[in-house]
C-alpha atoms as a PDB file:
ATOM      1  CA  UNK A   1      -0.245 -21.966  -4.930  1.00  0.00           C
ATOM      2  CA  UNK A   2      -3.388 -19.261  -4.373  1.00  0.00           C
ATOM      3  CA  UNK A   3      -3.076 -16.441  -6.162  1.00  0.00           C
ATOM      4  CA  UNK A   4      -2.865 -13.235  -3.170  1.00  0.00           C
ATOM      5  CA  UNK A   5      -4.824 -10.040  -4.090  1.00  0.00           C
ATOM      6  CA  UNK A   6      -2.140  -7.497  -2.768  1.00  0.00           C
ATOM      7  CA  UNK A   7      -3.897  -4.136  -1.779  1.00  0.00           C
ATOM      8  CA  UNK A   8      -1.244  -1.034  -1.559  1.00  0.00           C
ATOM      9  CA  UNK A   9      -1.864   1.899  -0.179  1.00  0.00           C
ATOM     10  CA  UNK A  10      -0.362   5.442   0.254  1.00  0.00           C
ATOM     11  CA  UNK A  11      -2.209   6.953   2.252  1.00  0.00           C
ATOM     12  CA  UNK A  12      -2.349  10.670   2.542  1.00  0.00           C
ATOM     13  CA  UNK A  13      -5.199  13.831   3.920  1.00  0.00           C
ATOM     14  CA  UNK A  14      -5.139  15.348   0.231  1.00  0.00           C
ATOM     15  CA  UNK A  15      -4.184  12.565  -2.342  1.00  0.00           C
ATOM     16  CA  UNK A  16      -4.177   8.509  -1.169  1.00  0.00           C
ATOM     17  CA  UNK A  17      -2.964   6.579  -3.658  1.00  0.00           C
ATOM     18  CA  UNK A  18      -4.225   2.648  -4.012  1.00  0.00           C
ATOM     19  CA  UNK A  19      -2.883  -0.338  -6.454  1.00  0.00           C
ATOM     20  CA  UNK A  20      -4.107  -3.435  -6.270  1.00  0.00           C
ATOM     21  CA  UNK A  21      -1.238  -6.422  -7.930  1.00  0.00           C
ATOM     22  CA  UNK A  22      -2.014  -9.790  -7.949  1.00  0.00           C
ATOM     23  CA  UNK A  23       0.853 -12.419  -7.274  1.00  0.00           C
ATOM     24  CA  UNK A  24       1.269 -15.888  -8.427  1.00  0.00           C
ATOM     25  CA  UNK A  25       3.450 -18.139  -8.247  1.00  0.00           C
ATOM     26  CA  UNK A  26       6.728 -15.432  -8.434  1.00  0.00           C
ATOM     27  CA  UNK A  27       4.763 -12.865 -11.230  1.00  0.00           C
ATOM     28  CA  UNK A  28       3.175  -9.913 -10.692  1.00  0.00           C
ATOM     29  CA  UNK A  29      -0.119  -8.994 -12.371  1.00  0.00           C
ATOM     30  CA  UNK A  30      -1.422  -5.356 -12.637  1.00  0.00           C
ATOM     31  CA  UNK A  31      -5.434  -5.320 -11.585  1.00  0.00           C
ATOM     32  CA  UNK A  32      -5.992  -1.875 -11.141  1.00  0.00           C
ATOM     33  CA  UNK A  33      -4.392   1.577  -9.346  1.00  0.00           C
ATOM     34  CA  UNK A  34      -5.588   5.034  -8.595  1.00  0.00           C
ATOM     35  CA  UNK A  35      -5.970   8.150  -6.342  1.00  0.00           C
ATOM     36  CA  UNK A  36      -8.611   9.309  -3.904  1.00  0.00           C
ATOM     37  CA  UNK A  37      -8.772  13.205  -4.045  1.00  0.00           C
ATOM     38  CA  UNK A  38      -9.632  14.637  -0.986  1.00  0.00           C
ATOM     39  CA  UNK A  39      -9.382  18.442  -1.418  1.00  0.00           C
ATOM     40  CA  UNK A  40     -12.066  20.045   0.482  1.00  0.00           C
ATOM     41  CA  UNK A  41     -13.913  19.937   3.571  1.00  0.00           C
ATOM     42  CA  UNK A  42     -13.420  19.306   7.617  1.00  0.00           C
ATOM     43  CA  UNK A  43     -11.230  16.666   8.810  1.00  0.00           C
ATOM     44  CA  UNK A  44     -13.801  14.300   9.472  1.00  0.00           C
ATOM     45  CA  UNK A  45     -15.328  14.709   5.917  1.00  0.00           C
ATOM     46  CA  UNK A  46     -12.330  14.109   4.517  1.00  0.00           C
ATOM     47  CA  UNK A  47     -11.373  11.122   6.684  1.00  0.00           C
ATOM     48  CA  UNK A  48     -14.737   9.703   6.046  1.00  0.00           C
ATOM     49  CA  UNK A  49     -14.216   9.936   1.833  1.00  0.00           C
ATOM     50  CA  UNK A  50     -10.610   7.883   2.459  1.00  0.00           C
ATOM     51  CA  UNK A  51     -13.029   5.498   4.767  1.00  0.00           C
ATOM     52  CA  UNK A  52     -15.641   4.969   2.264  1.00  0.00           C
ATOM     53  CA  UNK A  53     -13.706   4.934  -0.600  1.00  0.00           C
ATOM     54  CA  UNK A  54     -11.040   2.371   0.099  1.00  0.00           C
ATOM     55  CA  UNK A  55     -14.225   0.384   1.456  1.00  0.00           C
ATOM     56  CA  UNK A  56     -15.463   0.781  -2.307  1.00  0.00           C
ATOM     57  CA  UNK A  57     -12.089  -0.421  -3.802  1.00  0.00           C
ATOM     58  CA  UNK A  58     -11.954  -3.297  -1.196  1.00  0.00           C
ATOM     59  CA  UNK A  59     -15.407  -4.363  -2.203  1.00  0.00           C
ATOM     60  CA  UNK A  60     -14.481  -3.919  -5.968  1.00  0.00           C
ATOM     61  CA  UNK A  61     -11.345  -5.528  -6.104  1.00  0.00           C
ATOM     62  CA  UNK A  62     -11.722  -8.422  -3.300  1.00  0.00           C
ATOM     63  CA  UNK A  63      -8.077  -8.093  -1.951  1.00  0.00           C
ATOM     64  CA  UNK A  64      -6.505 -10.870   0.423  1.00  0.00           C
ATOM     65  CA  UNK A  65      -4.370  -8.118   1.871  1.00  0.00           C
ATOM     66  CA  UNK A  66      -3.593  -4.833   2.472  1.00  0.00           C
ATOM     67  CA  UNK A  67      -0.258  -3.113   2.687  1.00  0.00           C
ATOM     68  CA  UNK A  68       0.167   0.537   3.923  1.00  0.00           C
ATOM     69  CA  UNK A  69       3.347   2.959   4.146  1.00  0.00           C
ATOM     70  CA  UNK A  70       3.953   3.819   7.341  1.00  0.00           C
ATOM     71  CA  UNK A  71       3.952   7.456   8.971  1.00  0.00           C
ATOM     72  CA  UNK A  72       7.595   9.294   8.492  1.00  0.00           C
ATOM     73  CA  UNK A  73       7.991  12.158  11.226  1.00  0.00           C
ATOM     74  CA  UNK A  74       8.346  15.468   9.391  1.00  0.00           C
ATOM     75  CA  UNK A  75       9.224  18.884  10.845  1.00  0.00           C
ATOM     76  CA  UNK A  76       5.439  19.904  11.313  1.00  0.00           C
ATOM     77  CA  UNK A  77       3.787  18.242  14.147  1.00  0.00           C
ATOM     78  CA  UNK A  78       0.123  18.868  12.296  1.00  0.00           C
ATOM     79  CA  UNK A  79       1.334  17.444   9.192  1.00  0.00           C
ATOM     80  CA  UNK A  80       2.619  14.426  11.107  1.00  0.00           C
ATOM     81  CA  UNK A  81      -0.405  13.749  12.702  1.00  0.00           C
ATOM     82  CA  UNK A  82      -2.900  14.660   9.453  1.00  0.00           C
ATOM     83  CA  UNK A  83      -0.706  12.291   7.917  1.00  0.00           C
ATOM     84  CA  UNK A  84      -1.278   9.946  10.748  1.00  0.00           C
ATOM     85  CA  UNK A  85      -5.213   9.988  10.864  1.00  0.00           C
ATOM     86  CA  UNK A  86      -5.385   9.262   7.121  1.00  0.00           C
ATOM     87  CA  UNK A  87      -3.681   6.507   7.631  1.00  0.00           C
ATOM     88  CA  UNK A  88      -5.599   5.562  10.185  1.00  0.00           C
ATOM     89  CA  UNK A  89      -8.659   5.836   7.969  1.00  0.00           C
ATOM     90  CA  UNK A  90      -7.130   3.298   5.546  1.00  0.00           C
ATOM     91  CA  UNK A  91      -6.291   0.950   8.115  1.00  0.00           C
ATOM     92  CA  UNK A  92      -9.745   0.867   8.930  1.00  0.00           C
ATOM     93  CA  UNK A  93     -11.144   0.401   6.025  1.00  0.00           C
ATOM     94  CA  UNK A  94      -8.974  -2.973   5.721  1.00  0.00           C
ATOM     95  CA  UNK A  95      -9.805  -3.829   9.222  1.00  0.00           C
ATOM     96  CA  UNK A  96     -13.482  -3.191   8.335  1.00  0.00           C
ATOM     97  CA  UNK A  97     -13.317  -5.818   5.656  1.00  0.00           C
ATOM     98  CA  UNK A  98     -11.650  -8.431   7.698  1.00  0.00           C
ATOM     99  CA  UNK A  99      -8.578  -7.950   5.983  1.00  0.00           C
ATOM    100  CA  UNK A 100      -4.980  -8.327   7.099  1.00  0.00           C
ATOM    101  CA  UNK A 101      -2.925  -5.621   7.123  1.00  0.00           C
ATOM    102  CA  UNK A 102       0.845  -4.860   7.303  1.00  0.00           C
ATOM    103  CA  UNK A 103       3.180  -1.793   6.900  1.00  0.00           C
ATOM    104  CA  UNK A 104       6.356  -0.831   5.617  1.00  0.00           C
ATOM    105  CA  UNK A 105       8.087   2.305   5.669  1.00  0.00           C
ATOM    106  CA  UNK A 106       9.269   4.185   2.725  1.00  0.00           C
ATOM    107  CA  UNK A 107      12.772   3.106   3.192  1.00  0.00           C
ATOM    108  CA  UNK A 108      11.641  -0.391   2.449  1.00  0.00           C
ATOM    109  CA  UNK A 109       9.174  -0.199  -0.293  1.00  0.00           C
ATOM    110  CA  UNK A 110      11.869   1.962  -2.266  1.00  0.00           C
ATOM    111  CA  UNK A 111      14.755  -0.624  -1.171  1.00  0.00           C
ATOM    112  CA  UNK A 112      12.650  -3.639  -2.093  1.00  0.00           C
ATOM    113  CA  UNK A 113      11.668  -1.727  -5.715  1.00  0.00           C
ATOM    114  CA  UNK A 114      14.493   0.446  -6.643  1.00  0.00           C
ATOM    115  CA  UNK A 115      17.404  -1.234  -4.712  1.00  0.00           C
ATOM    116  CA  UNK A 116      18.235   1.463  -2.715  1.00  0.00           C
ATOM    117  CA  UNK A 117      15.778   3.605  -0.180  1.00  0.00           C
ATOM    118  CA  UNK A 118      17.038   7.027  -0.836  1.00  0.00           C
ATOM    119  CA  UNK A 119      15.147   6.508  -4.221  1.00  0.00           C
ATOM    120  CA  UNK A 120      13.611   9.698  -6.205  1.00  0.00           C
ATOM    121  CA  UNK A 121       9.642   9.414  -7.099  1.00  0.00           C
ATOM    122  CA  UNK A 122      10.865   9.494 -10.278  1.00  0.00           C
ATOM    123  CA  UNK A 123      12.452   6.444  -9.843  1.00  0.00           C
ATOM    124  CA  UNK A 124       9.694   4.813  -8.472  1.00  0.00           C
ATOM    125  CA  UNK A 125       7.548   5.367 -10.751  1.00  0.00           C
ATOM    126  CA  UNK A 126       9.157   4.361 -13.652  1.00  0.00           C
ATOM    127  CA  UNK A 127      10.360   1.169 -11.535  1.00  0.00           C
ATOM    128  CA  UNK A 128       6.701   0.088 -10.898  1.00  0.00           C
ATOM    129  CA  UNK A 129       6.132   1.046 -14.399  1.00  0.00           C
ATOM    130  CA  UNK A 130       8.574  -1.540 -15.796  1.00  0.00           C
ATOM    131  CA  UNK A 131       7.729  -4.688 -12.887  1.00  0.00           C
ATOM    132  CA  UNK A 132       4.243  -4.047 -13.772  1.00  0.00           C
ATOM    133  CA  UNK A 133       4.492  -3.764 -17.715  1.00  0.00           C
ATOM    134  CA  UNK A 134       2.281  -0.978 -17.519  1.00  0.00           C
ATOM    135  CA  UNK A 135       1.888   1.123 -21.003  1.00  0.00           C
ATOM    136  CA  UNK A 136       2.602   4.724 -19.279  1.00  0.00           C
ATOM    137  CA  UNK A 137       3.899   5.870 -15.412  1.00  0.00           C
ATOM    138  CA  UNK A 138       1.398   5.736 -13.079  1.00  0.00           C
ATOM    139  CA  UNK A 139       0.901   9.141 -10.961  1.00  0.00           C
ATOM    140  CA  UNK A 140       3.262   9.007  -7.696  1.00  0.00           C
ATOM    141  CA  UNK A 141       0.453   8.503  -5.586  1.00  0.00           C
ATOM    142  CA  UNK A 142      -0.787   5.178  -6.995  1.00  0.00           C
ATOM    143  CA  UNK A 143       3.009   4.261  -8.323  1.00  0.00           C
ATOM    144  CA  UNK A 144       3.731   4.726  -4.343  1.00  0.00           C
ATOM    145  CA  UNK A 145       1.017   2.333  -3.596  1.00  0.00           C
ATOM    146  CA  UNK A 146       1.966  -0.165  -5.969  1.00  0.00           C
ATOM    147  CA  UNK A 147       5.298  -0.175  -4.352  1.00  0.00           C
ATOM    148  CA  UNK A 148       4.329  -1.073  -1.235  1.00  0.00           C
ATOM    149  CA  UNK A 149       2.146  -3.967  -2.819  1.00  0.00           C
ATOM    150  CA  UNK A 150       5.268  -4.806  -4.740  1.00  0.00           C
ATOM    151  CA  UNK A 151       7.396  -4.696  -2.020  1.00  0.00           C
ATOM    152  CA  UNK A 152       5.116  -7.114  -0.039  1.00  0.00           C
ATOM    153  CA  UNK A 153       5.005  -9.535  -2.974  1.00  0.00           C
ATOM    154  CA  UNK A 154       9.087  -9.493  -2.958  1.00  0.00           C
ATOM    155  CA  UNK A 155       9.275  -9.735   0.591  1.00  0.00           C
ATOM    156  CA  UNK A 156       7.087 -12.614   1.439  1.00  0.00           C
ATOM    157  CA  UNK A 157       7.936 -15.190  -0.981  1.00  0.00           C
ATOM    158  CA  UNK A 158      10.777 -16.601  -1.723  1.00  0.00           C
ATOM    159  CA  UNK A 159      14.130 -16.338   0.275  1.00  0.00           C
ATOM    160  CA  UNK A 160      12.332 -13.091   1.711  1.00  0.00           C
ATOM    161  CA  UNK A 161      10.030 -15.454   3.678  1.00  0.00           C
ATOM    162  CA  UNK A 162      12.824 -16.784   5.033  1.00  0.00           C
ATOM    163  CA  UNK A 163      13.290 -13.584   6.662  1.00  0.00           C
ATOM    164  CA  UNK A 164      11.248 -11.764   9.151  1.00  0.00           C
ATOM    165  CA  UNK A 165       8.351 -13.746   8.968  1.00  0.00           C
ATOM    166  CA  UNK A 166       7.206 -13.333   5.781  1.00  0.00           C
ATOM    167  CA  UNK A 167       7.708  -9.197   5.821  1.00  0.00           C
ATOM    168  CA  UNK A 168      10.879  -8.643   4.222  1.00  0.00           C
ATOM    169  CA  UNK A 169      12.752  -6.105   6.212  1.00  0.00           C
ATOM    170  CA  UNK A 170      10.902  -6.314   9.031  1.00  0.00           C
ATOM    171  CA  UNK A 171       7.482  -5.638   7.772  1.00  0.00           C
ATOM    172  CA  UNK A 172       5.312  -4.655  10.518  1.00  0.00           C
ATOM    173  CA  UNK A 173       1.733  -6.705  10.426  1.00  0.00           C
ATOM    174  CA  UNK A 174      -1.053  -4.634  12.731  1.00  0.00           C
ATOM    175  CA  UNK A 175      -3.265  -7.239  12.584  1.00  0.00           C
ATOM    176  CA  UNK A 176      -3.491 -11.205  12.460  1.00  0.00           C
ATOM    177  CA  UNK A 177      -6.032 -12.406  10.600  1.00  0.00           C
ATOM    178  CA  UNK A 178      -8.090 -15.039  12.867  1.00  0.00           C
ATOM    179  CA  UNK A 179     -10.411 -16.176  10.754  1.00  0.00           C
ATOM    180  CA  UNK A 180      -9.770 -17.017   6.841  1.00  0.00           C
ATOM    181  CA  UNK A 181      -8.964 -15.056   4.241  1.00  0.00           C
ATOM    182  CA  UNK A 182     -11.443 -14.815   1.347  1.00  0.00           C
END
């Protein structure tokens, strides 16, 4: 069995959180997790610093895939759609690199982690903190982000592959990868 380079991200106009797992044969290895902070400056700038940056991780790190929460609706329209073209920023950044990609929602990634999706950051945090025997609790940005790589992990192995195609709970893949993976 290859070992898959599992890419998570949070993504997010201010803070977008990555974590990179790697997962072989049913364990989980940490390989690295952090935030891009993205405080100042138009909408394109700071769309372009999620775009490069992710494109530095990717190039780093050497994923096989890439998992992203998807968008939630909130009650402001402009935060919805900030939300939305951050995400789309990270997307492309994966696509960029030739890289699969494939979405959850929060629901799922704190489901698949925690056991139940009305889960606290808290909880997810320490969560990722104990499936990843990490020394200390990751910030909630990257802890989100390692969720979703979790998550992924969980969901397409095992009986979870059974299900769905591979993306437990109905995992959403945006793109199929027609060429092979590095």
């Amino acid at each position: 069995m290859i070992a898959r380079r599992i890419l998570g991200i949070d993504p997010g106009l201010r803070v977008t959180g990555f974590g990179l797992i790697v997962a072989e044969r049913g364990r989980l290895h940490y390989v690295t997790s952090g935030c891009i902070r993205n405080t100042s400056g138009d909408l394109p700038l700071r769309l372009g610093t999620i775009l490069r940056d992710l494109g530095s991780v990717i190039v780093a790190h050497q994923p096989t895939e890439v998992v992203v929460e998807q968008v939630f609706v909130n009650a402001n329209p402009q935060s919805t759609l900030a939300l939305g073209q951050a995400r789309g920023a990270a997307i492309s950044a994966a696509v960029l690199a030739e890289l699969p990609v494939i979405e959850y929602t929060a629901l799922q990634v704190k489901q698949s982690v925690v056991g139940h999706g009305k889960a606290a950051k808290e909880q997810v945090q320490e969560m990722v903190r104990r499936l990843l025997a990490l020394p200390a609790i990751p910030s909630a940005d990257a802890a989100d982000a390692l969720a979703c790589a979790i998550c992924h992990a969980h969901g397409s192995e095992g009986v979870g592959a059974l299900v769905g195609n591979g993306r437990r709970g109905g995992g959403r893949r945006v793109r199929r990868a027609s060429y092979p993976v590095r």
